[in-house]
PDB file of N, CA and C in Angstrom:
ATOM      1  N   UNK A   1     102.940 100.747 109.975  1.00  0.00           N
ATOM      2  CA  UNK A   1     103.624 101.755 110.757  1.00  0.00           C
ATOM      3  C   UNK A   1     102.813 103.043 110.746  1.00  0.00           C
ATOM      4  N   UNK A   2     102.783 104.021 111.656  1.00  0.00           N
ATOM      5  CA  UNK A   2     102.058 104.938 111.949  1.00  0.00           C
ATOM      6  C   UNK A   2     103.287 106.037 111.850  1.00  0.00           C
ATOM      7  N   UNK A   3     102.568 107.385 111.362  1.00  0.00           N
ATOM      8  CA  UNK A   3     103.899 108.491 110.454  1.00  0.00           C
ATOM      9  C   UNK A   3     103.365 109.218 111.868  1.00  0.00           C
ATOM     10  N   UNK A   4     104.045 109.926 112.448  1.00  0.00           N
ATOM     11  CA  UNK A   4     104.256 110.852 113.310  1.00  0.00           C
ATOM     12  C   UNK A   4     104.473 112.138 112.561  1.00  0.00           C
ATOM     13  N   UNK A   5     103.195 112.758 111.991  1.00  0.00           N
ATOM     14  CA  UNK A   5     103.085 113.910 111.287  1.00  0.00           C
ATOM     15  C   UNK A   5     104.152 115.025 111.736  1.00  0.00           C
ATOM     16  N   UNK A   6     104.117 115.405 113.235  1.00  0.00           N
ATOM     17  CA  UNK A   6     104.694 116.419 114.166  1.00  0.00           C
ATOM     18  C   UNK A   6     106.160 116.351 113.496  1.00  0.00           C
ATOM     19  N   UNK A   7     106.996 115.435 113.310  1.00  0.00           N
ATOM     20  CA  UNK A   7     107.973 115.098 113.197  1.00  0.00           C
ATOM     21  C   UNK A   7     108.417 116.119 111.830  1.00  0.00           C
ATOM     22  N   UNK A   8     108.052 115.654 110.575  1.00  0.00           N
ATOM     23  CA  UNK A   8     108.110 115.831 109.570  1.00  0.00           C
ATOM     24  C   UNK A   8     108.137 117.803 109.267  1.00  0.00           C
ATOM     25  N   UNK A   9     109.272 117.713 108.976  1.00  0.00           N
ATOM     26  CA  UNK A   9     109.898 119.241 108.528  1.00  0.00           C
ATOM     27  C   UNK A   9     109.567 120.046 107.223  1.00  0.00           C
ATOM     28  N   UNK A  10     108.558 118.888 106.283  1.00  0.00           N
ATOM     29  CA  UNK A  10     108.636 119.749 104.810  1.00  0.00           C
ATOM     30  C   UNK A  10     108.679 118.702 103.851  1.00  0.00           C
ATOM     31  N   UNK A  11     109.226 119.032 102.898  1.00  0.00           N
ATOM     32  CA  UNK A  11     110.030 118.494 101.276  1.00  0.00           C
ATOM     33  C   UNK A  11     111.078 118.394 101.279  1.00  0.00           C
ATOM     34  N   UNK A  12     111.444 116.944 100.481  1.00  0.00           N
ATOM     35  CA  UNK A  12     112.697 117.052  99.810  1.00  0.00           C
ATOM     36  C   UNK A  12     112.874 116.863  98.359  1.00  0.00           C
ATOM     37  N   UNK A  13     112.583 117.905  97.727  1.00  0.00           N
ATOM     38  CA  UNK A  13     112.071 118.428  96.327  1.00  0.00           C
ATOM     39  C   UNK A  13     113.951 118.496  95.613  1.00  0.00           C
ATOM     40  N   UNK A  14     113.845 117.695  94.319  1.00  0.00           N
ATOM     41  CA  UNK A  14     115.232 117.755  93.295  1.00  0.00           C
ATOM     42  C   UNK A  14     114.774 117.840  92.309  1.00  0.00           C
ATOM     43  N   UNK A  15     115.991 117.628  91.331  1.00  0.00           N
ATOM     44  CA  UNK A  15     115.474 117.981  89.745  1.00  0.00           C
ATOM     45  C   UNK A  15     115.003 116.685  89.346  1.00  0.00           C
ATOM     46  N   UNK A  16     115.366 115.458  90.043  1.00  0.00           N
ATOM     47  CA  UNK A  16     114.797 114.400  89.503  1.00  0.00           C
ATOM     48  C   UNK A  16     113.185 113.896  89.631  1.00  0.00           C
ATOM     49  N   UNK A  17     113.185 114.093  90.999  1.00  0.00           N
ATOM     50  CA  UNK A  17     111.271 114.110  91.798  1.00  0.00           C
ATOM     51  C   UNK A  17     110.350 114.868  91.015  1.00  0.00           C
ATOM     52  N   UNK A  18     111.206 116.020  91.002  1.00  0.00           N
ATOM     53  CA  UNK A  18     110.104 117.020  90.338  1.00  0.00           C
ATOM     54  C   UNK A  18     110.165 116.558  88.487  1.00  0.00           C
ATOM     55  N   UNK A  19     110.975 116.356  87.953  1.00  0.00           N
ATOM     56  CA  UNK A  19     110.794 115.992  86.392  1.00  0.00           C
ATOM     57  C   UNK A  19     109.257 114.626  86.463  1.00  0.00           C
ATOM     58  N   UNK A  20     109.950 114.236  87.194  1.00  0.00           N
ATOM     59  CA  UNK A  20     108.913 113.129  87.199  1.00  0.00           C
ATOM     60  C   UNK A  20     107.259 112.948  87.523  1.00  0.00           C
ATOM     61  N   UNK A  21     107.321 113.926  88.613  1.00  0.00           N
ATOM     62  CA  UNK A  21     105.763 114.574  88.819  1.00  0.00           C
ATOM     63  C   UNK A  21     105.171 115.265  87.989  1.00  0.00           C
ATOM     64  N   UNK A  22     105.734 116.254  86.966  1.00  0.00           N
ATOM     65  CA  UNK A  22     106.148 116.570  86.092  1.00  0.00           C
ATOM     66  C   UNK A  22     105.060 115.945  85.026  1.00  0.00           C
ATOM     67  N   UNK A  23     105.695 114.983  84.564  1.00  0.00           N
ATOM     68  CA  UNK A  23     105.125 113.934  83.510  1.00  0.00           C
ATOM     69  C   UNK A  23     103.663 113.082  84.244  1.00  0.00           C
ATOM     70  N   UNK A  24     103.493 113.309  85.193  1.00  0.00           N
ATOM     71  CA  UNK A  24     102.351 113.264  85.385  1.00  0.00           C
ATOM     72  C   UNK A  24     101.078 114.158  85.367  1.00  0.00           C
ATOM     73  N   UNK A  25     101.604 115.640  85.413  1.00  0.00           N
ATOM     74  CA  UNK A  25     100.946 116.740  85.201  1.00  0.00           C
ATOM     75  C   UNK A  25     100.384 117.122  86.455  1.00  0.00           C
ATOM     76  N   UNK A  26     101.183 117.089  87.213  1.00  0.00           N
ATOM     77  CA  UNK A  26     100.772 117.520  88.648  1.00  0.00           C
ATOM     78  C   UNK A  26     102.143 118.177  88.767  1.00  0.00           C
ATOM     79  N   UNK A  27     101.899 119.318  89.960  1.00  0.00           N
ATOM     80  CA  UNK A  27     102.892 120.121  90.278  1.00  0.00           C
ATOM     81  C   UNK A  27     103.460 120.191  92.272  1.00  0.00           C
ATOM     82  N   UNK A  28     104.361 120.615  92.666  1.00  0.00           N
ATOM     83  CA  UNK A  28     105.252 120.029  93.682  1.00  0.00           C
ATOM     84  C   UNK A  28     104.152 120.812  94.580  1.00  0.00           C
ATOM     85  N   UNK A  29     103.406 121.856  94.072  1.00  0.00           N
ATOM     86  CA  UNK A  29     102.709 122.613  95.249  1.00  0.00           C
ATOM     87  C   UNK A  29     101.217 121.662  95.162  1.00  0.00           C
ATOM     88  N   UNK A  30     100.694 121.251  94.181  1.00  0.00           N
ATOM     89  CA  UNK A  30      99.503 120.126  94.841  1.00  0.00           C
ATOM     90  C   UNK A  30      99.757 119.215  95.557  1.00  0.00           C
ATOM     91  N   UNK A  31     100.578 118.698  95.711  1.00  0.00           N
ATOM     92  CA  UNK A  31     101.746 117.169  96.135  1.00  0.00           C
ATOM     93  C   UNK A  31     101.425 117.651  97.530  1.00  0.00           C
ATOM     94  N   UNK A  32     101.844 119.355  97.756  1.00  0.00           N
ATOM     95  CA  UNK A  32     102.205 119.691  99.259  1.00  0.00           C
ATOM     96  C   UNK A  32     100.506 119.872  99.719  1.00  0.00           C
ATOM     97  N   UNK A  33      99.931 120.478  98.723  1.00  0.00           N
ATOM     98  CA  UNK A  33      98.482 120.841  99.220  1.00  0.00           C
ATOM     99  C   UNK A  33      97.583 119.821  99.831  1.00  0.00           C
ATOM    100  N   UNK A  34      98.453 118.582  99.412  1.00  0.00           N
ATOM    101  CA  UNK A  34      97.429 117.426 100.070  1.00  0.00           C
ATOM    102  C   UNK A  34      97.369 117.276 101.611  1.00  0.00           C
ATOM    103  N   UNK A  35      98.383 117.681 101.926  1.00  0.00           N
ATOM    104  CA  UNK A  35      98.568 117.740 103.771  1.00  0.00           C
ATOM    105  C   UNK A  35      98.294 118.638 104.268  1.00  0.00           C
ATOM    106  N   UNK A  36      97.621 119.737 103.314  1.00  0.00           N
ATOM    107  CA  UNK A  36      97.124 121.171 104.070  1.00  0.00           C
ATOM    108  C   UNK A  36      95.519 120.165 103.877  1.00  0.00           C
ATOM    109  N   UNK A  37      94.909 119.770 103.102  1.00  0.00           N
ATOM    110  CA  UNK A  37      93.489 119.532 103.221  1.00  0.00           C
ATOM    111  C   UNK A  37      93.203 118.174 103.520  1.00  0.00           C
ATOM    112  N   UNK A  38      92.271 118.218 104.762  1.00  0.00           N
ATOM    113  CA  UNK A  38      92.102 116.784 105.036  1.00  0.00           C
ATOM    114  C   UNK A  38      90.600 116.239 104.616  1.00  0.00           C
ATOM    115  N   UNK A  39      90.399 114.918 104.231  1.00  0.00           N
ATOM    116  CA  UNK A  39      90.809 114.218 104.662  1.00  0.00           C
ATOM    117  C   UNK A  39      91.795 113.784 104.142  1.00  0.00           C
ATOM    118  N   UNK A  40      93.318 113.499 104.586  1.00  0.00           N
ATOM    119  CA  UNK A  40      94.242 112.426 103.469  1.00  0.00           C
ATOM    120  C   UNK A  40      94.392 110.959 104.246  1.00  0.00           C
ATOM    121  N   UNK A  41      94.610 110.120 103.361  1.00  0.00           N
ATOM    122  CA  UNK A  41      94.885 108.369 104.420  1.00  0.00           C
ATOM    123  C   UNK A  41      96.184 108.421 104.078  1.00  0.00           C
ATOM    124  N   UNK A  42      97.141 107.866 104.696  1.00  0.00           N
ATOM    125  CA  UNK A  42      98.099 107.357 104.482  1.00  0.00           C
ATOM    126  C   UNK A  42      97.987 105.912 104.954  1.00  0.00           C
ATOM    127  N   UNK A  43      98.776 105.021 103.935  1.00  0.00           N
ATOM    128  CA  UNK A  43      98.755 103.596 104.023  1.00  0.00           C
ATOM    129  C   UNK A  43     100.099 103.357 103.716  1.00  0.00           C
ATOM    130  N   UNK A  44     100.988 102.348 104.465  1.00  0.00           N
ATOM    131  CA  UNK A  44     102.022 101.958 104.232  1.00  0.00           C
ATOM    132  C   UNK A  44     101.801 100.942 102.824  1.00  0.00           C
ATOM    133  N   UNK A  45     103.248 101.293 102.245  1.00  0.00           N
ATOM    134  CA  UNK A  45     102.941 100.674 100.656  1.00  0.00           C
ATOM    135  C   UNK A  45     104.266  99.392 100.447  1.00  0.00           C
ATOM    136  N   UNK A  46     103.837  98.099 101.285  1.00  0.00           N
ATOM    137  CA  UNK A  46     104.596  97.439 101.843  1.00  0.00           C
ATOM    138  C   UNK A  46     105.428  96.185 100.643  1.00  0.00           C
ATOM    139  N   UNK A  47     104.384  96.310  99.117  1.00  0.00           N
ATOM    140  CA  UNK A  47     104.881  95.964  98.331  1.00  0.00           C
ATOM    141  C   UNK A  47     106.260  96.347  97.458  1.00  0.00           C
ATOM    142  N   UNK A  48     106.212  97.951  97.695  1.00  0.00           N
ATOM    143  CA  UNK A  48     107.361  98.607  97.329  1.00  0.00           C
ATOM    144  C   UNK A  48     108.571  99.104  98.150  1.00  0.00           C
ATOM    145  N   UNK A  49     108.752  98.399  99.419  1.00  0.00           N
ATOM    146  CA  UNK A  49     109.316  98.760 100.421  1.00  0.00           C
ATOM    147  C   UNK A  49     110.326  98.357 100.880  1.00  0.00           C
ATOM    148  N   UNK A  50     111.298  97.998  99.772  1.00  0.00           N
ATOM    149  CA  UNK A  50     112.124  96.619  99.845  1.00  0.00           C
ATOM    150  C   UNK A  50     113.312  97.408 100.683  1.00  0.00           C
ATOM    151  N   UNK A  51     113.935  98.659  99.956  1.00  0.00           N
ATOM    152  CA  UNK A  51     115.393  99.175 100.856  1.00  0.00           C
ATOM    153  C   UNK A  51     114.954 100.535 101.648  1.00  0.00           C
ATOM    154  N   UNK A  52     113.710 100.725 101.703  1.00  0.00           N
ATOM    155  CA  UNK A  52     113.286 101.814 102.827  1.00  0.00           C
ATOM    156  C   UNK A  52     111.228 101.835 102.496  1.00  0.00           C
ATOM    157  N   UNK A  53     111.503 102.493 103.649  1.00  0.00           N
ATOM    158  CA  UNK A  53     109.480 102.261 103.756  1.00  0.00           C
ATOM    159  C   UNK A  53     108.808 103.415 102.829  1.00  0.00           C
ATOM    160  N   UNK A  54     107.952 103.176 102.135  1.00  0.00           N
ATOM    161  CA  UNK A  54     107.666 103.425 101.322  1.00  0.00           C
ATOM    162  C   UNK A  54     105.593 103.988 101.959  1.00  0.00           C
ATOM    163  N   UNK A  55     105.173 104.964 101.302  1.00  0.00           N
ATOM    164  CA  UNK A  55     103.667 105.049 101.777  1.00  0.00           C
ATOM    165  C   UNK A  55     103.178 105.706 100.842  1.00  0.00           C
ATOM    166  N   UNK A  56     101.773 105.003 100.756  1.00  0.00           N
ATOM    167  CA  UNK A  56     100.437 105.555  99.869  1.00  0.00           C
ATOM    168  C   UNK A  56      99.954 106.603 100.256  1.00  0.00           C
ATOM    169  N   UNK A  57      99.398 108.265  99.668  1.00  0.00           N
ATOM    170  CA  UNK A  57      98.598 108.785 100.407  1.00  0.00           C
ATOM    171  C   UNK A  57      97.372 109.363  99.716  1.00  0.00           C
ATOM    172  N   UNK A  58      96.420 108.897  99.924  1.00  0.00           N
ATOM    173  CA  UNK A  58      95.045 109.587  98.832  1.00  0.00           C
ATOM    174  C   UNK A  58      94.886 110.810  99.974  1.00  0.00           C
ATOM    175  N   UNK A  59      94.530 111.941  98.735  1.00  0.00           N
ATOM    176  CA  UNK A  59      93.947 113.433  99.076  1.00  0.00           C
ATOM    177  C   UNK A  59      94.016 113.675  98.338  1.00  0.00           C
ATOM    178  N   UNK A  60      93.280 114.905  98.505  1.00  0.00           N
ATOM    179  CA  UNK A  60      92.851 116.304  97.425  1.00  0.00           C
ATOM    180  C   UNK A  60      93.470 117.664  97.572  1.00  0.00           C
ATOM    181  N   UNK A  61      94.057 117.975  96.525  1.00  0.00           N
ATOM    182  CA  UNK A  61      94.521 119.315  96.217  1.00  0.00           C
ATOM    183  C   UNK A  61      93.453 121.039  96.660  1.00  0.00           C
ATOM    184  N   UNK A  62      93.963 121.668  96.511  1.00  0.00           N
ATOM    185  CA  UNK A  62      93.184 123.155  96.459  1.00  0.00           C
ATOM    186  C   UNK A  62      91.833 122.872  95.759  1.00  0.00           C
ATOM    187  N   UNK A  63      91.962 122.567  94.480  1.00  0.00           N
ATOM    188  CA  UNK A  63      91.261 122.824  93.679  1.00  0.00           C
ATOM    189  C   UNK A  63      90.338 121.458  93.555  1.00  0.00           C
ATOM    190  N   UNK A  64      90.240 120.529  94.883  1.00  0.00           N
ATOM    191  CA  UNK A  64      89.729 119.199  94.582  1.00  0.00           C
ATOM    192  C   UNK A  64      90.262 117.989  93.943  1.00  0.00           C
ATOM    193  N   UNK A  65      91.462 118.060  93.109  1.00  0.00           N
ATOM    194  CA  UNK A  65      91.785 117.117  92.458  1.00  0.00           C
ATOM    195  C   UNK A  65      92.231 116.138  93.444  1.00  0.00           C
ATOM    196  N   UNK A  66      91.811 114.594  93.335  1.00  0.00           N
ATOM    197  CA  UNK A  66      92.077 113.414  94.013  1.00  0.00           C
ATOM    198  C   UNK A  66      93.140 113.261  93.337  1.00  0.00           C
ATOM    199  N   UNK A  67      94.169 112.587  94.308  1.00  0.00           N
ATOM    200  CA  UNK A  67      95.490 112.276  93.825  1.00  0.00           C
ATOM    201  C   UNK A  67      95.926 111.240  94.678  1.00  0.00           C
ATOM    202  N   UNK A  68      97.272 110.293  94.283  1.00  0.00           N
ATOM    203  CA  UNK A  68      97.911 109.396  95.083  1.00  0.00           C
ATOM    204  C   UNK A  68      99.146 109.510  95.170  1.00  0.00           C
ATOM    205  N   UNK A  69      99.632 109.906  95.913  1.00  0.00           N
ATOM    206  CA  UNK A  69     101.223 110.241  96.388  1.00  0.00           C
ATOM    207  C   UNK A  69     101.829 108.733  96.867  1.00  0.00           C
ATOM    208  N   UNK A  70     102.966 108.293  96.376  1.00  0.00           N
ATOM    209  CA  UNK A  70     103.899 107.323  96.717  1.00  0.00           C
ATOM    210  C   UNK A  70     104.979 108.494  97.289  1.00  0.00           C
ATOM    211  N   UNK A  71     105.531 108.178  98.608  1.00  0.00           N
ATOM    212  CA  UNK A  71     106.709 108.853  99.032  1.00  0.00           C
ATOM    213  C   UNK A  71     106.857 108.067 100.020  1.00  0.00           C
ATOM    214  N   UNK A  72     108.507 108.556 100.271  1.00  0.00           N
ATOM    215  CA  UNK A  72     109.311 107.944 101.602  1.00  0.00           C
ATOM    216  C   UNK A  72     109.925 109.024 102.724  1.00  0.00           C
ATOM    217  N   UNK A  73     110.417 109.113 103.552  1.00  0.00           N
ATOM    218  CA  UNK A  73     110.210 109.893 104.657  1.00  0.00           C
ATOM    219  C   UNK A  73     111.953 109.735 104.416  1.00  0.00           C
ATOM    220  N   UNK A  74     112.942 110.705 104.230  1.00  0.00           N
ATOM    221  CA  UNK A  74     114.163 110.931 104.341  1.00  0.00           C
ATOM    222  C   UNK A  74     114.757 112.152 105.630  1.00  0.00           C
ATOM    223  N   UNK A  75     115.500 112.245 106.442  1.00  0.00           N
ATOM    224  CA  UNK A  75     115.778 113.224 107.392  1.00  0.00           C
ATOM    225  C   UNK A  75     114.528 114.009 107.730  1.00  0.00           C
ATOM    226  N   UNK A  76     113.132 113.071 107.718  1.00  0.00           N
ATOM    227  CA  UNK A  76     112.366 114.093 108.537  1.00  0.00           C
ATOM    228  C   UNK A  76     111.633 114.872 107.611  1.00  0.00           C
ATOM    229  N   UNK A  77     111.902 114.446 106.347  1.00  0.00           N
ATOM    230  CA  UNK A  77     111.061 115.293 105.377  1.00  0.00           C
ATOM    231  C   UNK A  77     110.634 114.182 104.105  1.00  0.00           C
ATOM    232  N   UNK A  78     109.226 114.749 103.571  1.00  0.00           N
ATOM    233  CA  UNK A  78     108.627 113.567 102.590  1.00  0.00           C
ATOM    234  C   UNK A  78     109.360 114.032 101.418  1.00  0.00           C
ATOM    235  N   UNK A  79     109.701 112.742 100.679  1.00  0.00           N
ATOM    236  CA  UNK A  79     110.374 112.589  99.736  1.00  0.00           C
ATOM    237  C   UNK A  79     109.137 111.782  98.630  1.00  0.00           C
ATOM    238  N   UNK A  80     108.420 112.611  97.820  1.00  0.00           N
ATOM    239  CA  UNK A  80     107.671 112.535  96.815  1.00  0.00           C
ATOM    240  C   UNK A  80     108.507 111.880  96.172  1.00  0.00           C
ATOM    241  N   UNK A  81     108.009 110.362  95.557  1.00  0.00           N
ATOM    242  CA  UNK A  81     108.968 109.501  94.345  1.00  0.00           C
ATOM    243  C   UNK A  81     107.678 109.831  93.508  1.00  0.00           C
ATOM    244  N   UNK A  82     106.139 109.553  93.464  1.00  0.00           N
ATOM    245  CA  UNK A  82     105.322 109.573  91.988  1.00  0.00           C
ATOM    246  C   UNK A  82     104.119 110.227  93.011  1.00  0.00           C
ATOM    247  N   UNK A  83     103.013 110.175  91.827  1.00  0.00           N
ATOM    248  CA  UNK A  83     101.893 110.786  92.480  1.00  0.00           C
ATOM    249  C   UNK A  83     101.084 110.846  90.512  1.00  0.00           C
ATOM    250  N   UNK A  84     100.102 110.748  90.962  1.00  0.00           N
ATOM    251  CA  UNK A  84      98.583 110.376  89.681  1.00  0.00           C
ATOM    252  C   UNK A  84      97.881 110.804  90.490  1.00  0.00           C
ATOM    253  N   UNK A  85      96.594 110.758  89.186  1.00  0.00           N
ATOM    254  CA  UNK A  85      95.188 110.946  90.018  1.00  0.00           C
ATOM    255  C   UNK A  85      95.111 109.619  90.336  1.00  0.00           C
ATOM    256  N   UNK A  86      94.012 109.809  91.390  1.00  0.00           N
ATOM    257  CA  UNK A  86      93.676 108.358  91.913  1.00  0.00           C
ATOM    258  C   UNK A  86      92.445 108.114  90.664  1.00  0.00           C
ATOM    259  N   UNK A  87      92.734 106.444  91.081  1.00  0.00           N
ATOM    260  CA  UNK A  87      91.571 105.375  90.073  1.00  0.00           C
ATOM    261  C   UNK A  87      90.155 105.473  90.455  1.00  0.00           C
ATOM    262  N   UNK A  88      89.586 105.025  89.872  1.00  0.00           N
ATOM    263  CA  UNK A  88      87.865 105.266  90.485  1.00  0.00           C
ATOM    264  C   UNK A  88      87.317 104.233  91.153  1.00  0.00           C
ATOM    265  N   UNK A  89      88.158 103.560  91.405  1.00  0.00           N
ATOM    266  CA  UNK A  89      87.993 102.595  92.530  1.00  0.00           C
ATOM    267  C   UNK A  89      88.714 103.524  93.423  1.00  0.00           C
ATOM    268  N   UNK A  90      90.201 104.115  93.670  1.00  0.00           N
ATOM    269  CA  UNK A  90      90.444 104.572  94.686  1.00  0.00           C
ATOM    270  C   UNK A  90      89.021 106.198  95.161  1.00  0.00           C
ATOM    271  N   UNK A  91      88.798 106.255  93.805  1.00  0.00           N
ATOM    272  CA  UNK A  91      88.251 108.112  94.232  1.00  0.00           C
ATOM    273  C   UNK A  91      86.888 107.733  95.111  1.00  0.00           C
ATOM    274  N   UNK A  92      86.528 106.171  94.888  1.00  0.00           N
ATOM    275  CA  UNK A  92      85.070 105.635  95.683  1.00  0.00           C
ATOM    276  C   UNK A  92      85.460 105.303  96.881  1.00  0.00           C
ATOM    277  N   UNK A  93      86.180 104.997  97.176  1.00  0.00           N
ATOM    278  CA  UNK A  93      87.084 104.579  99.213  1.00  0.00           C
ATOM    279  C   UNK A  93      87.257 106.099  99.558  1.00  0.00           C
ATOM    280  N   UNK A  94      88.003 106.628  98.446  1.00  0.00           N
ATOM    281  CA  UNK A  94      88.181 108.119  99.339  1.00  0.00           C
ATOM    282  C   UNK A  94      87.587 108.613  99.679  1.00  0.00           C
ATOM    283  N   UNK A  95      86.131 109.001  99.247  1.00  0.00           N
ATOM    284  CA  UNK A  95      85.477 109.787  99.480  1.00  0.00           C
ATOM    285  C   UNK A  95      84.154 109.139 100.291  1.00  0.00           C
ATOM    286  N   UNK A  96      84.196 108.053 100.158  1.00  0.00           N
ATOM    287  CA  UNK A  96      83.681 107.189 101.456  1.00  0.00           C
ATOM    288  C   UNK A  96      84.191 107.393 102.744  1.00  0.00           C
ATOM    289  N   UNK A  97      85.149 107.101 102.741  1.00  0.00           N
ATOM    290  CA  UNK A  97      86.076 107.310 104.588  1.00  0.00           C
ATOM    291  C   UNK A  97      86.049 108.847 104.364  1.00  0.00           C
ATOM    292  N   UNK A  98      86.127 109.923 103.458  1.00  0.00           N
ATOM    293  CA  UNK A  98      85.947 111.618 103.896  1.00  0.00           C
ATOM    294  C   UNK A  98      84.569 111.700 104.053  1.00  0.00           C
ATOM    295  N   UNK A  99      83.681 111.125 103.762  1.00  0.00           N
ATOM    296  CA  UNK A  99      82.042 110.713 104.471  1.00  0.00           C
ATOM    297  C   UNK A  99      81.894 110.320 105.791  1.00  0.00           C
ATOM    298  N   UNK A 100      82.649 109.390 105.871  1.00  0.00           N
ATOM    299  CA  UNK A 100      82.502 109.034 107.443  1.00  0.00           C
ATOM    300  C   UNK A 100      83.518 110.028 108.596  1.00  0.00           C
ATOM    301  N   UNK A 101      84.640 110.182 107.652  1.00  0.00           N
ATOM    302  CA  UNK A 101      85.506 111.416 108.589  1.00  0.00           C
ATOM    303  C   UNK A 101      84.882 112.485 109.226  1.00  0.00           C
ATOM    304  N   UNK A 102      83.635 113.356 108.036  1.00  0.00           N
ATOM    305  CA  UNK A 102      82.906 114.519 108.064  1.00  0.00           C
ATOM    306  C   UNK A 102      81.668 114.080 109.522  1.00  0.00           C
TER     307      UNK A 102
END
């Protein structure tokens, strides 16, 4: 499925999303910074997608940090469930396709 960026209004940031990003050591404003800097991919994440659609997104923060956002799209706004740095297998695709993007 293809996300119709235009659409999308923001965050839907709680005490639960955020505890949890949290424990990853990332914060709700890198999460957002990834859609201010491109390149980001989004990939539908079709393994985890059982009672609503679910998507992968590799990008980089302000400060460069590669990261992977799992979220779902609720009323029009991304709903951050986790997010890590990406693996070094993912940080070698990423920055391959932001090679060919450039």
């Amino acid at each position: 499925m293809d996300v119709d960026l235009s659409l999308i209004e923001g965050f839907d940031w709680d005490k639960g999303n955020l505890e949890h990003i949290t424990r990853h050591k990332v914060n709700y404003k890198e999460c957002e910074e990834v859609f201010l800097n491109k390149p980001f991919i989004v990939n539908e994440d079709e393994s985890h997608s059982q009672s609503e659609e679910r998507f992968r997104v590799y990008g980089h923060t302000n400060k460069n940090r590669l990261v992977m956002l799992v979220l779902t799209i609720r009323n029009n706004k991304f709903r951050i469930i986790s997010v890590r740095d990406q693996s070094k297998k993912e940080r070698k695709e990423y920055q391959e396709f932001g090679d060919e993007y450039s």
